[in-house]
C-alpha atoms as a PDB file:
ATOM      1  CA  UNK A   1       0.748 -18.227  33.122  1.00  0.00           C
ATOM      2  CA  UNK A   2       3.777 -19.378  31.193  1.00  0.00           C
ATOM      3  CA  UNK A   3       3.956 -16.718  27.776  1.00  0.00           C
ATOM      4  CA  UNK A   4       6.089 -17.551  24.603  1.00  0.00           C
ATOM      5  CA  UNK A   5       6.567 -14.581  21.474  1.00  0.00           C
ATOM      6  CA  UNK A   6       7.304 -16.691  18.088  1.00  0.00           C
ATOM      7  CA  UNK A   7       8.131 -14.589  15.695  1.00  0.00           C
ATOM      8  CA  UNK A   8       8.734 -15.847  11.762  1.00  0.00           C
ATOM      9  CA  UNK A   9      12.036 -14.893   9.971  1.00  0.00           C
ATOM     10  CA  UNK A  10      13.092 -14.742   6.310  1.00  0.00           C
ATOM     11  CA  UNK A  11      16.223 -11.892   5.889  1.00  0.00           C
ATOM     12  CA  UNK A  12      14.692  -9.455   8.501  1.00  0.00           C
ATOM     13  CA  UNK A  13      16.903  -6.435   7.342  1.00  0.00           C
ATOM     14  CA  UNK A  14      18.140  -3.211   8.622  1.00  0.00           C
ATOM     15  CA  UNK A  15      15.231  -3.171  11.332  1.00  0.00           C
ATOM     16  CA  UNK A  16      16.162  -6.465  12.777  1.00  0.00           C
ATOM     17  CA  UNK A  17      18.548  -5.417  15.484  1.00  0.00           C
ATOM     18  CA  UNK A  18      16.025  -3.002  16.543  1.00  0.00           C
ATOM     19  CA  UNK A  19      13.132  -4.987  16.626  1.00  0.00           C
ATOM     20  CA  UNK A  20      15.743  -7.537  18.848  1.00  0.00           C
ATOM     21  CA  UNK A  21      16.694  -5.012  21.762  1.00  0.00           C
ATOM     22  CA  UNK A  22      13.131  -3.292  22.014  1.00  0.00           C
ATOM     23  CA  UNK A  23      11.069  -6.971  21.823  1.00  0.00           C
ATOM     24  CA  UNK A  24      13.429  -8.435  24.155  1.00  0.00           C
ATOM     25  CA  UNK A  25      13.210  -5.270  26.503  1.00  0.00           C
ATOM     26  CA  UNK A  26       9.295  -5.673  26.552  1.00  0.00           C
ATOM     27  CA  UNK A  27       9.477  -9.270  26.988  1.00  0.00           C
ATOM     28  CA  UNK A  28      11.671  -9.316  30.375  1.00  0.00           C
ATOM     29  CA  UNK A  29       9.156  -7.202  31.623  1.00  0.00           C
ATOM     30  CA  UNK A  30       6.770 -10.331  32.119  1.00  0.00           C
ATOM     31  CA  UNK A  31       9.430 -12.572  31.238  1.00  0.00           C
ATOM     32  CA  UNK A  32       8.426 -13.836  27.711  1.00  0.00           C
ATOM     33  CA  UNK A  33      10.618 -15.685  25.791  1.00  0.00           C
ATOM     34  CA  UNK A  34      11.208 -15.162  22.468  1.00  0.00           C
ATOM     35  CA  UNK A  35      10.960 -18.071  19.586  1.00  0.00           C
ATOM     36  CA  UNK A  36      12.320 -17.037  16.360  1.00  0.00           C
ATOM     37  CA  UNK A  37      11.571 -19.738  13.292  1.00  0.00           C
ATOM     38  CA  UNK A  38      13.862 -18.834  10.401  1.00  0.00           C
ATOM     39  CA  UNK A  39      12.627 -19.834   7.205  1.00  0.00           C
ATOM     40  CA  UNK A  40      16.806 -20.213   6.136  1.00  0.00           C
ATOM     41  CA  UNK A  41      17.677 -16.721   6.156  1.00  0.00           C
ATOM     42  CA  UNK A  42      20.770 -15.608   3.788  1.00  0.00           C
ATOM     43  CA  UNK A  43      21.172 -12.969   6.107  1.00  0.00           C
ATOM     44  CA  UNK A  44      22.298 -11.740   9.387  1.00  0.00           C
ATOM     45  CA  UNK A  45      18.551 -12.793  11.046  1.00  0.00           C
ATOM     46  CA  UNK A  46      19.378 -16.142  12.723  1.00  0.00           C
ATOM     47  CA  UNK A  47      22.441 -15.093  14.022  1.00  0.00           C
ATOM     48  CA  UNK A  48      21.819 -11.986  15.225  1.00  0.00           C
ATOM     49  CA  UNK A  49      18.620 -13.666  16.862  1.00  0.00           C
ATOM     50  CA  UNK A  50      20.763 -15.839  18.971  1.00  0.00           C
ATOM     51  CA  UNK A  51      23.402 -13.527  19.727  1.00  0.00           C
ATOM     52  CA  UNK A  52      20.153 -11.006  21.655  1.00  0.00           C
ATOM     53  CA  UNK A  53      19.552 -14.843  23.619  1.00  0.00           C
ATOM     54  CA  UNK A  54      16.593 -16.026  21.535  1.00  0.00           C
ATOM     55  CA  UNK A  55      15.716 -19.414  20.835  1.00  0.00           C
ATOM     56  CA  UNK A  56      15.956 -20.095  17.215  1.00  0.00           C
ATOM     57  CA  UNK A  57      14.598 -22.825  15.110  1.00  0.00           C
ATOM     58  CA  UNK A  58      15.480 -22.597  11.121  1.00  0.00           C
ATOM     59  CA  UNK A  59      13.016 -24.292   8.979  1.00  0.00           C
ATOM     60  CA  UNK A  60      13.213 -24.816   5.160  1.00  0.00           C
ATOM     61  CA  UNK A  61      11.930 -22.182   3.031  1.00  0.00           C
ATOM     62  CA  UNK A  62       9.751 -24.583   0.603  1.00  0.00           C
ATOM     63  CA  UNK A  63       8.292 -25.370   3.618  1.00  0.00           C
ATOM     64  CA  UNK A  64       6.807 -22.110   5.178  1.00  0.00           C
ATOM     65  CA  UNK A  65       3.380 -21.303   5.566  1.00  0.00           C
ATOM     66  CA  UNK A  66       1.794 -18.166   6.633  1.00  0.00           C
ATOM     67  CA  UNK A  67      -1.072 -20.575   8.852  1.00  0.00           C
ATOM     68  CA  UNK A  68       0.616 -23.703   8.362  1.00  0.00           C
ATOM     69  CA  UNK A  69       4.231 -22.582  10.021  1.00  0.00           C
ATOM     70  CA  UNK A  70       1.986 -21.066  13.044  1.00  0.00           C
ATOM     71  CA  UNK A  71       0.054 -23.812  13.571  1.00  0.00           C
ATOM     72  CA  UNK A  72       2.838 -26.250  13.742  1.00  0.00           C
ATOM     73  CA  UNK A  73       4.733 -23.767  16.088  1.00  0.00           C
ATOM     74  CA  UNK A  74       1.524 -23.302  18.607  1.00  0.00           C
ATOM     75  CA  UNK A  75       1.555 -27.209  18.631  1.00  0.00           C
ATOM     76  CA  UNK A  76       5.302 -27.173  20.234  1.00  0.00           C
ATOM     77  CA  UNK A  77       4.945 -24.762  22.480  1.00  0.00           C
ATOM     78  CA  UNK A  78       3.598 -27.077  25.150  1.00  0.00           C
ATOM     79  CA  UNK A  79       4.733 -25.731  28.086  1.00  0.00           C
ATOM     80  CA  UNK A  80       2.790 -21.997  27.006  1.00  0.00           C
ATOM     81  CA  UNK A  81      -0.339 -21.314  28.049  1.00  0.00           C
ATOM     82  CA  UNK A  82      -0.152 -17.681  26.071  1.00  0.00           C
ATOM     83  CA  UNK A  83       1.800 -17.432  22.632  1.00  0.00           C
ATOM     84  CA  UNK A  84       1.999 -13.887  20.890  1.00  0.00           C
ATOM     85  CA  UNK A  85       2.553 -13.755  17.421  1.00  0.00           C
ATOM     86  CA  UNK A  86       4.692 -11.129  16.059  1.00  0.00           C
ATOM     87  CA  UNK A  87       6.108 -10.366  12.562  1.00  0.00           C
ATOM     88  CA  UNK A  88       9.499  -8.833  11.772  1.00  0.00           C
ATOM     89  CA  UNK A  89       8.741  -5.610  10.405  1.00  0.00           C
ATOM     90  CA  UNK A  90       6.001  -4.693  13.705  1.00  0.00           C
ATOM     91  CA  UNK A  91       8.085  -2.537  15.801  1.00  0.00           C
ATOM     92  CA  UNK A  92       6.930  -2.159  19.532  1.00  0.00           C
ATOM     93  CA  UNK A  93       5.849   1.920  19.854  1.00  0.00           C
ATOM     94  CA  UNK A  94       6.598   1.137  24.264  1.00  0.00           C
ATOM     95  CA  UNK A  95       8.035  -1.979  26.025  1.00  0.00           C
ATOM     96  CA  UNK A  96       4.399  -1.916  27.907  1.00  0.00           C
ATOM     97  CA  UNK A  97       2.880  -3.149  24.886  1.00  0.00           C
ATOM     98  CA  UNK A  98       3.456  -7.047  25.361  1.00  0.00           C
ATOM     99  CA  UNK A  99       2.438  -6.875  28.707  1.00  0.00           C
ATOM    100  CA  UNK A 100      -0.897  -5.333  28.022  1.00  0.00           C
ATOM    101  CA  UNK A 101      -1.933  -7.785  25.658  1.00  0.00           C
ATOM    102  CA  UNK A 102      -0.945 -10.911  28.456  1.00  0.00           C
ATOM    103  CA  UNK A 103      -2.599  -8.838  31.350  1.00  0.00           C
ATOM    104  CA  UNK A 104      -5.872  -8.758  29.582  1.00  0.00           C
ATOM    105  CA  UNK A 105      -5.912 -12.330  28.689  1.00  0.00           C
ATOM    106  CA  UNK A 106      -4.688 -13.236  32.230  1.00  0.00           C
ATOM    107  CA  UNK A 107      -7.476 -10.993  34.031  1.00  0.00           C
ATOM    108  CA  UNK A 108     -10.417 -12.557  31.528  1.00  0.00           C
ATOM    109  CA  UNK A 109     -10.468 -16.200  30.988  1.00  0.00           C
ATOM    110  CA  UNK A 110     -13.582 -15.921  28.316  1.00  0.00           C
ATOM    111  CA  UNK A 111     -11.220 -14.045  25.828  1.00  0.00           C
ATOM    112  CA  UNK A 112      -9.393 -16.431  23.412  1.00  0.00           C
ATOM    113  CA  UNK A 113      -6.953 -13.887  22.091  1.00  0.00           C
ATOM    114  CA  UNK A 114      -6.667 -10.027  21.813  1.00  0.00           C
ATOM    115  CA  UNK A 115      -4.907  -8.134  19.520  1.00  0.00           C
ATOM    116  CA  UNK A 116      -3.264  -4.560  19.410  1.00  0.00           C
ATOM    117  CA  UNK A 117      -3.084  -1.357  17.703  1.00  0.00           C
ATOM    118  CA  UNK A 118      -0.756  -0.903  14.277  1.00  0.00           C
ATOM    119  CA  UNK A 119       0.542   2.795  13.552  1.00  0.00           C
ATOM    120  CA  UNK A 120       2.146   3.690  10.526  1.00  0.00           C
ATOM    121  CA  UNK A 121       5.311   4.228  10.023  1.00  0.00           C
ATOM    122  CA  UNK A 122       6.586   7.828   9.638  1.00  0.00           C
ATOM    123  CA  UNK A 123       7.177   6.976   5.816  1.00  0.00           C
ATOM    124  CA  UNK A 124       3.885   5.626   4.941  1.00  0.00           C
ATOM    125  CA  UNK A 125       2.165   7.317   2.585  1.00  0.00           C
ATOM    126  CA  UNK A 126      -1.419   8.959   3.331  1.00  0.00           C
ATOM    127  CA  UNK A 127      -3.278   6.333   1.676  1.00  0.00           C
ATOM    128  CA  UNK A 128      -1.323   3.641   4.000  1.00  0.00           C
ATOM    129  CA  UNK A 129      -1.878   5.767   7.243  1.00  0.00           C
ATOM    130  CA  UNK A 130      -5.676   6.079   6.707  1.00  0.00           C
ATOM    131  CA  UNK A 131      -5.884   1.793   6.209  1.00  0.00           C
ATOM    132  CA  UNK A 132      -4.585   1.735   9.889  1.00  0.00           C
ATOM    133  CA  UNK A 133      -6.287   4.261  11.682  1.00  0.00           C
ATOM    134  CA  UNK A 134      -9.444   2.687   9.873  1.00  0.00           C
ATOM    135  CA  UNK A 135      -8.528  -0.984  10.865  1.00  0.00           C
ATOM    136  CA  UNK A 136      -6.749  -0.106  14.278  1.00  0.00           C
ATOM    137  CA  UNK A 137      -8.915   2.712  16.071  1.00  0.00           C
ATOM    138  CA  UNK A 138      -8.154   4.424  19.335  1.00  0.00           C
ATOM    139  CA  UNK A 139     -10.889   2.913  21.562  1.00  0.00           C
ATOM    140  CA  UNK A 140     -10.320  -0.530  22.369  1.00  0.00           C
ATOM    141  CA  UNK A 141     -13.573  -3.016  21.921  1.00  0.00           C
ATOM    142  CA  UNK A 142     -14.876  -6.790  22.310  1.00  0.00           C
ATOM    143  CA  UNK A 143     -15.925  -8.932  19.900  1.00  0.00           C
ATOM    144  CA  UNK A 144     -18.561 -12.249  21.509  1.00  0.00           C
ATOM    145  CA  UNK A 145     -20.472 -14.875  19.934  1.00  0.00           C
ATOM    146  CA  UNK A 146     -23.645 -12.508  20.788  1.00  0.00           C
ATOM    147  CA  UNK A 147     -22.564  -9.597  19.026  1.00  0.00           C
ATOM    148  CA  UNK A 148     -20.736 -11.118  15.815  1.00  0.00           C
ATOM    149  CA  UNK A 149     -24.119  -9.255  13.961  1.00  0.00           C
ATOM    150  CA  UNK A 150     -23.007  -5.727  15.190  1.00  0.00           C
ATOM    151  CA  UNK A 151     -19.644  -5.919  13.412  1.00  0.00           C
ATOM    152  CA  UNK A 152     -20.307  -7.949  10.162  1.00  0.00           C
ATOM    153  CA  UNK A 153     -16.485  -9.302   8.373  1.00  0.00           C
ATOM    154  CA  UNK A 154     -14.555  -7.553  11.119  1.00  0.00           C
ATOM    155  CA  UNK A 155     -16.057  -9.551  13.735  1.00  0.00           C
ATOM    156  CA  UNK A 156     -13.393 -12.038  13.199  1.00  0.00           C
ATOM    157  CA  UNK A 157     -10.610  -9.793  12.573  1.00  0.00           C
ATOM    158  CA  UNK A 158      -7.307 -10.350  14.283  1.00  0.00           C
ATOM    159  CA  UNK A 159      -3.629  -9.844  12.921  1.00  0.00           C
ATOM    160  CA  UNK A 160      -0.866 -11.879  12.198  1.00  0.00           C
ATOM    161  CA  UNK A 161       1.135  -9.431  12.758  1.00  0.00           C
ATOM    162  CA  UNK A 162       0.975  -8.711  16.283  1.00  0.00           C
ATOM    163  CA  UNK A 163      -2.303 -10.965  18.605  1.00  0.00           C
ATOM    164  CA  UNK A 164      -1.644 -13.207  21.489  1.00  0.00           C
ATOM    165  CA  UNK A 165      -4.140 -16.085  22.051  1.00  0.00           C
ATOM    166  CA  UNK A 166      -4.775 -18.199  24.492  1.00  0.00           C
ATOM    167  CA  UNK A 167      -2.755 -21.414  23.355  1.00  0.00           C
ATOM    168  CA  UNK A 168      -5.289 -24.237  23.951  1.00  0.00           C
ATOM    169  CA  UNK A 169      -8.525 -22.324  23.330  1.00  0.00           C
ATOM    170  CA  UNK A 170      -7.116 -22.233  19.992  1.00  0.00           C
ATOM    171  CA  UNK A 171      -5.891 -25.559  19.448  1.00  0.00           C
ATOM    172  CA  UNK A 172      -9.198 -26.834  20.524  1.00  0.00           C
ATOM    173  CA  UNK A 173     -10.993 -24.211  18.259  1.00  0.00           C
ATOM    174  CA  UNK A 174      -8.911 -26.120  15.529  1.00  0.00           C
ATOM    175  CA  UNK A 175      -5.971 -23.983  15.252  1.00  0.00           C
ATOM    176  CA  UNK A 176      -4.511 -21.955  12.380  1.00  0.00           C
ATOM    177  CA  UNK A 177      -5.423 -23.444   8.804  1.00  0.00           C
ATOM    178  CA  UNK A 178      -3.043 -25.153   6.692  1.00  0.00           C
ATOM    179  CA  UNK A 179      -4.642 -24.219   3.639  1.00  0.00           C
ATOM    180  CA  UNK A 180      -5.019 -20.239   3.864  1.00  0.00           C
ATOM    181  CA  UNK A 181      -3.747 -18.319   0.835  1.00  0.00           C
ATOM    182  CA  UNK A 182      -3.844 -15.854   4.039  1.00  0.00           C
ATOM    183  CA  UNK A 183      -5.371 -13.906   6.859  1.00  0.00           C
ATOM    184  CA  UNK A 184      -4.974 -16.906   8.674  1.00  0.00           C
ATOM    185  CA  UNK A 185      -5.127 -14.738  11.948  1.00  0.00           C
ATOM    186  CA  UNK A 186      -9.185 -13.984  10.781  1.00  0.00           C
ATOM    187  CA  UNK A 187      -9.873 -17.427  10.220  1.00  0.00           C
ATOM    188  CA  UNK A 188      -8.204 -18.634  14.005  1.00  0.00           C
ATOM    189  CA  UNK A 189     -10.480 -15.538  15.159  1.00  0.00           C
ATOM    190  CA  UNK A 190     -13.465 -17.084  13.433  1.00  0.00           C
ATOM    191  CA  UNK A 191     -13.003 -20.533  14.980  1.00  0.00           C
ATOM    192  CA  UNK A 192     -12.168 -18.906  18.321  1.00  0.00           C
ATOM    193  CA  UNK A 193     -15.839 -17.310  17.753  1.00  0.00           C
ATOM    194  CA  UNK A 194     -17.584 -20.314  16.642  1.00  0.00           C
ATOM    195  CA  UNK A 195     -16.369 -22.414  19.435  1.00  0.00           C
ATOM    196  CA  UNK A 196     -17.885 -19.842  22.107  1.00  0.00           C
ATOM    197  CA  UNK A 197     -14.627 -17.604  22.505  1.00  0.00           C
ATOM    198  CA  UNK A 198     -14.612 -13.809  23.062  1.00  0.00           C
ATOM    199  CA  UNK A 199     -12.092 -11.318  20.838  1.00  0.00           C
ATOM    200  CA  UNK A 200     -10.558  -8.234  21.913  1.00  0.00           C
ATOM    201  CA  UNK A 201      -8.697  -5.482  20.723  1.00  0.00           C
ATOM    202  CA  UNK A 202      -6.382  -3.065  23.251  1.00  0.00           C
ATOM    203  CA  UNK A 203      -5.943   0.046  21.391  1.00  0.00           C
ATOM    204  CA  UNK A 204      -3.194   0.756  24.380  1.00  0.00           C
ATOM    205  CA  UNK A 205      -0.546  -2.285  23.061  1.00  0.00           C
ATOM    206  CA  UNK A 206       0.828  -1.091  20.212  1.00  0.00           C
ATOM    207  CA  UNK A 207       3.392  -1.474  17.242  1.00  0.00           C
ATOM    208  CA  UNK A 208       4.559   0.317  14.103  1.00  0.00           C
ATOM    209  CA  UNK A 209       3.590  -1.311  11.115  1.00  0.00           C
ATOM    210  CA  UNK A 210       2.593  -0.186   7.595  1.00  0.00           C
ATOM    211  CA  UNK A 211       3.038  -0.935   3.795  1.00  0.00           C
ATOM    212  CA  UNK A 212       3.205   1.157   1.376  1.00  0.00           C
ATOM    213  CA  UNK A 213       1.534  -1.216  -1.475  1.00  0.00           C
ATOM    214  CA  UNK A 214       2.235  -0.591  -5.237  1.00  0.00           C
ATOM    215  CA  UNK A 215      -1.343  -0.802  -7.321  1.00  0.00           C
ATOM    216  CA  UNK A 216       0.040  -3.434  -8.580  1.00  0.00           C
ATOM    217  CA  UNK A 217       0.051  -5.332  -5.172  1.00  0.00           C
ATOM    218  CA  UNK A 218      -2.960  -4.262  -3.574  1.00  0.00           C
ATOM    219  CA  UNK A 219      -4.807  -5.753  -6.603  1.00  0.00           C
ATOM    220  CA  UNK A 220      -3.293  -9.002  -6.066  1.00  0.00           C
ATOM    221  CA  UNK A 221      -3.437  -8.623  -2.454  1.00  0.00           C
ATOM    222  CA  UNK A 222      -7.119  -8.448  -2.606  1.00  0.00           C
ATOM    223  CA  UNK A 223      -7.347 -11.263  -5.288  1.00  0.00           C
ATOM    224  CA  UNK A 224      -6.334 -13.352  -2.451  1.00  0.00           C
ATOM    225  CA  UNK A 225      -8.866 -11.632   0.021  1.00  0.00           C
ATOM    226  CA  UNK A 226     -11.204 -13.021  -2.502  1.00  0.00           C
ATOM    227  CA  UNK A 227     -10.069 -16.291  -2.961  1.00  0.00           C
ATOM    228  CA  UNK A 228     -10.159 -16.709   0.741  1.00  0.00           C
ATOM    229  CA  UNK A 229     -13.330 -15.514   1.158  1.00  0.00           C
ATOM    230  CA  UNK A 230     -14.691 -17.947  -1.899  1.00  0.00           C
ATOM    231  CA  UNK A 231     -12.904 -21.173  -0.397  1.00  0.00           C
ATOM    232  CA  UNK A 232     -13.216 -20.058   3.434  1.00  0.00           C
ATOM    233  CA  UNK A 233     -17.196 -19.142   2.960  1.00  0.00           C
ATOM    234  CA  UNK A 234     -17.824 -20.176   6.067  1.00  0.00           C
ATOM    235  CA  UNK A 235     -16.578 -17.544   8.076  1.00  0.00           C
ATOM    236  CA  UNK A 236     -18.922 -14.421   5.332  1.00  0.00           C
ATOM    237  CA  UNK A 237     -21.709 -16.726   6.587  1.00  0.00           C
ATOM    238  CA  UNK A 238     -21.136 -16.846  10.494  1.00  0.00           C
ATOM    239  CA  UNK A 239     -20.520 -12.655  10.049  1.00  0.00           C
ATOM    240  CA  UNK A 240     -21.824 -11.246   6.760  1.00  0.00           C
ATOM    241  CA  UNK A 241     -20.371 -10.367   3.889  1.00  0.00           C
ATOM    242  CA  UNK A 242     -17.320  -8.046   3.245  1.00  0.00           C
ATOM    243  CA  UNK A 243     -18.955  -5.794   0.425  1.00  0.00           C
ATOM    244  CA  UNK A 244     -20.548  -3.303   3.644  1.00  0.00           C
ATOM    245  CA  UNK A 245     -17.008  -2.923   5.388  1.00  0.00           C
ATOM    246  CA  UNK A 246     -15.499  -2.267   1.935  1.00  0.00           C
ATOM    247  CA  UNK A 247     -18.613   0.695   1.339  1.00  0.00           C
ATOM    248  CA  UNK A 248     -17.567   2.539   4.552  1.00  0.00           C
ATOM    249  CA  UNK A 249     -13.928   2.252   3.955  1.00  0.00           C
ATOM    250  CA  UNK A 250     -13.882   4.083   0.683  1.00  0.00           C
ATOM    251  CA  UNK A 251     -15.850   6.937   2.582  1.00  0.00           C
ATOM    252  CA  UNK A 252     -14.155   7.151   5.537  1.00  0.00           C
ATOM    253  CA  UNK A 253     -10.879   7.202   3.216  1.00  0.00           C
ATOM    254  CA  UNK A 254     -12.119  10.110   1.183  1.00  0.00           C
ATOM    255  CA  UNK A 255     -13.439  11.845   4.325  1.00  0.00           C
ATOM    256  CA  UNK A 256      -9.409  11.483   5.728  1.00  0.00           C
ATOM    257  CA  UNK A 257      -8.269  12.614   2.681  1.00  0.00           C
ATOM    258  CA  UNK A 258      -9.746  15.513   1.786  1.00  0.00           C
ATOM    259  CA  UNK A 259      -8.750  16.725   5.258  1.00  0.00           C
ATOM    260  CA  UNK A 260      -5.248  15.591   5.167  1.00  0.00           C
ATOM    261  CA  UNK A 261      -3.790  14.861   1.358  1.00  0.00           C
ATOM    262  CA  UNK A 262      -5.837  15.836  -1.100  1.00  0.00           C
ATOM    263  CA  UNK A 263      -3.895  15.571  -3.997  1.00  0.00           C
ATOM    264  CA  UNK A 264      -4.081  11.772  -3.449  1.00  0.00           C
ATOM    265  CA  UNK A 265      -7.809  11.863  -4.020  1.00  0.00           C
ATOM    266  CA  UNK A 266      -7.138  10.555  -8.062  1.00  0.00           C
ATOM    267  CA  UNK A 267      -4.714   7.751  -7.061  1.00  0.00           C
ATOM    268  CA  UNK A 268      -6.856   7.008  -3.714  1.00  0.00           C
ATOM    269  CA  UNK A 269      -9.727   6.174  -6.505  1.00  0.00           C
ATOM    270  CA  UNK A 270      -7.645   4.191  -9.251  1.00  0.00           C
ATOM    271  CA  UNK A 271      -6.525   2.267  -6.203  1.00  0.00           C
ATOM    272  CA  UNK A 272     -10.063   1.037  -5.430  1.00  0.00           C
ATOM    273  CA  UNK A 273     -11.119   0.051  -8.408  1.00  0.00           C
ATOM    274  CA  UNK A 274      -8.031  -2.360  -8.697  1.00  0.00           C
ATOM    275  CA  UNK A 275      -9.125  -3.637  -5.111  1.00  0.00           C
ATOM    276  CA  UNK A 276     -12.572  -4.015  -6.082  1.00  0.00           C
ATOM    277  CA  UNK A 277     -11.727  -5.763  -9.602  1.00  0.00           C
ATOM    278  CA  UNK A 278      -9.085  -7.975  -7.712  1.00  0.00           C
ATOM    279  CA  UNK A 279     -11.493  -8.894  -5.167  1.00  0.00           C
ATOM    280  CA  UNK A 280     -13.938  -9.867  -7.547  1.00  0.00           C
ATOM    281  CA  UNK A 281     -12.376 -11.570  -9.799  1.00  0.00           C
ATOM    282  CA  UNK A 282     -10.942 -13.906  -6.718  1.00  0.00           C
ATOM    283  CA  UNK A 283     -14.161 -14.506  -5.586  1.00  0.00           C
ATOM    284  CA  UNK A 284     -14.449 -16.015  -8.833  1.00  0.00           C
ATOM    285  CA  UNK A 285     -11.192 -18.232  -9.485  1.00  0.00           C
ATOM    286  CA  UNK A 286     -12.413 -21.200 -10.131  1.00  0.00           C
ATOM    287  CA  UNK A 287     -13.178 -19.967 -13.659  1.00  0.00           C
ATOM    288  CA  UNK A 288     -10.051 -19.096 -14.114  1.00  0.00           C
ATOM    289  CA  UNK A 289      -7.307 -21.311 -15.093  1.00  0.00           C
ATOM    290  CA  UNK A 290      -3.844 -21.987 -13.052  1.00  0.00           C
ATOM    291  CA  UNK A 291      -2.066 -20.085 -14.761  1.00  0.00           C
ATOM    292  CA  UNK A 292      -4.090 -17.041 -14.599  1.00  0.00           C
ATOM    293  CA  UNK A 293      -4.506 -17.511 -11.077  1.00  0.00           C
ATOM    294  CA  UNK A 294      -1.022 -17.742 -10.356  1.00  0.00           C
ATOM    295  CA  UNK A 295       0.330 -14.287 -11.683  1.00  0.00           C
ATOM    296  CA  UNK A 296      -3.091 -12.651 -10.224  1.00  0.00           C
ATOM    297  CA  UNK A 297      -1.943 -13.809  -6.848  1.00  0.00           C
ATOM    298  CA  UNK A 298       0.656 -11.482  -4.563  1.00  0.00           C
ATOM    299  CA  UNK A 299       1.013 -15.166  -2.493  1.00  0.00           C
ATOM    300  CA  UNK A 300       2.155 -17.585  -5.825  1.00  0.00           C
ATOM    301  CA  UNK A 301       3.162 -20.530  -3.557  1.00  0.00           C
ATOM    302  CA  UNK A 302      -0.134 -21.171  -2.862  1.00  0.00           C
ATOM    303  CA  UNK A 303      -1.403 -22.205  -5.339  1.00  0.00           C
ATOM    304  CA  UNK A 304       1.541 -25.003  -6.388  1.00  0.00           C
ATOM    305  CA  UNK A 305       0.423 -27.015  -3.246  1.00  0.00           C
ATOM    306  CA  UNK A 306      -3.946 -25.990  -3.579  1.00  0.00           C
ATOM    307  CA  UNK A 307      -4.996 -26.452  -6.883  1.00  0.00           C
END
């Protein structure tokens, strides 16, 4: 099988040239070749890009979007018959990683895409760390239309930041959406799912990847969580809804940090509520008016072209 890496740009930074000698050291492992689309970088990013032999394909910035961009980049990669996505700030942790993701899809032909583990970075604070050992556990599972009950909202769960699917299992699913305000990797994992495709996770392919979210941000982050789950209801009502997931989160946080950071116990708490009250209140946009909406939302430009 033929296996392309597309990666979306926009003024990678200081990590950059890293992420360019350890991706491109994975990839000749099972020669994979490596699509950057630059959304008109200022910076270094393009050029760098080409100088490390990738293909690069600058787009205009107006123009990006998060499911959009992908789904118009899976639709030119013809000749692909595997595409990993990979963001610009998910740093390989071993040049096996790629590999493992294409060997599983290559050994299994019911799996439409599998994605791989995310480990903080060593500067991410304890409340950061927790969210991926929570979301990105050491054992490795398998999601199937059968079982969908057994893992409620995360049934669908993929990531944008680092999944490979199976290029025309997707595209027949339907592809990414055009009109995500994001997670536009759970709703290609949802349509995978609904049109008879299994998920996986390999808990052995991993990358470094973590944010460090204001309060200010995860509130509006998880406004948008809501308004996706309002205008994409379809996918709560093929899994179940998200309120359960959110339940054993907040325990499982507290659990980790009483153990490991105690002291962030207060903030851990203030930081819910905003992700609760965000969350709802998304759920509930269309009472609000534009212009509310629009400086609730961490992803503004979406709501300029979905109003």
């Amino acid at each position: 099988m033929r296996v392309c890496l597309c990666v979306p740009t926009l003024n990678a930074g200081k990590q950059w040239q890293a992420w360019l000698e350890r991706t491109r050291a994975a990839a000749q492992r099972h020669q994979i070749a490596i699509w950057v689309v630059d959304s008109t970088s200022t910076d270094e990013t393009p050029d760098l890009a080409r100088a490390a032999g990738c293909q690069v394909t600058q787009i205009d910035r107006r123009q990006f979007d998060h499911g959009g961009t992908r789904d118009w980049a899976l639709r030119q990669l013809q000749d692909c018959d595997i595409v990993i996505f990979l963001t610009q700030d998910a740093l390989l942790a071993d040049l096996d990683s790629l590999s493992r993701l294409v060997e599983i899809l290559e050994a299994d032909p019911q799996l439409g895409a599998v994605y791989g583990r995310q480990l903080p970075h060593q500067d991410a604070t304890p409340v950061a760390a927790h969210a991926r050992l929570f979301n990105y556990p050491s054992r490795s599972h398998r999601v199937t239309p059968e079982n969908m009950a057994d893992w409620g909202i995360k049934a669908a769960f993929l990531s944008n930041s680092f999944t490979a699917y199976r290029r025309q299992a997707l595209l027949d699913a339907g592809g990414f959406p055009g009109d995500a305000i994001l997670s536009e990797d759970m709703v290609a994992g949802a349509r995978l799912l609904g049109a008879g495709w299994h998920l996986a996770y390999c808990a052995e392919a991993q990358v470094y990847h973590s944010h460090n979210y204001s309060l200010r941000q995860e509130f509006k982050r998880y406004f948008d969580i809501g308004v996706l789950h309002r205008r994409q209801a379809w996918i709560l009502a093929m899994t179940g809804k998200a309120e359960g997931e959110g339940k054993r989160f907040v325990k499982s946080e507290l659990r980790y940090l009483i153990d490991q950071a105690p002291t962030a116990i207060p903030g851990a708490f203030v930081r819910n509520t905003l992700k609760y009250l965000g969350y709802w209140l998304g759920q509930r946009e269309a009472f609000l008016p534009m212009s509310v909406k629009y400086r609730l939302s961490m992803n503004r430009r979406y709501w300029l072209d979905n109003r």
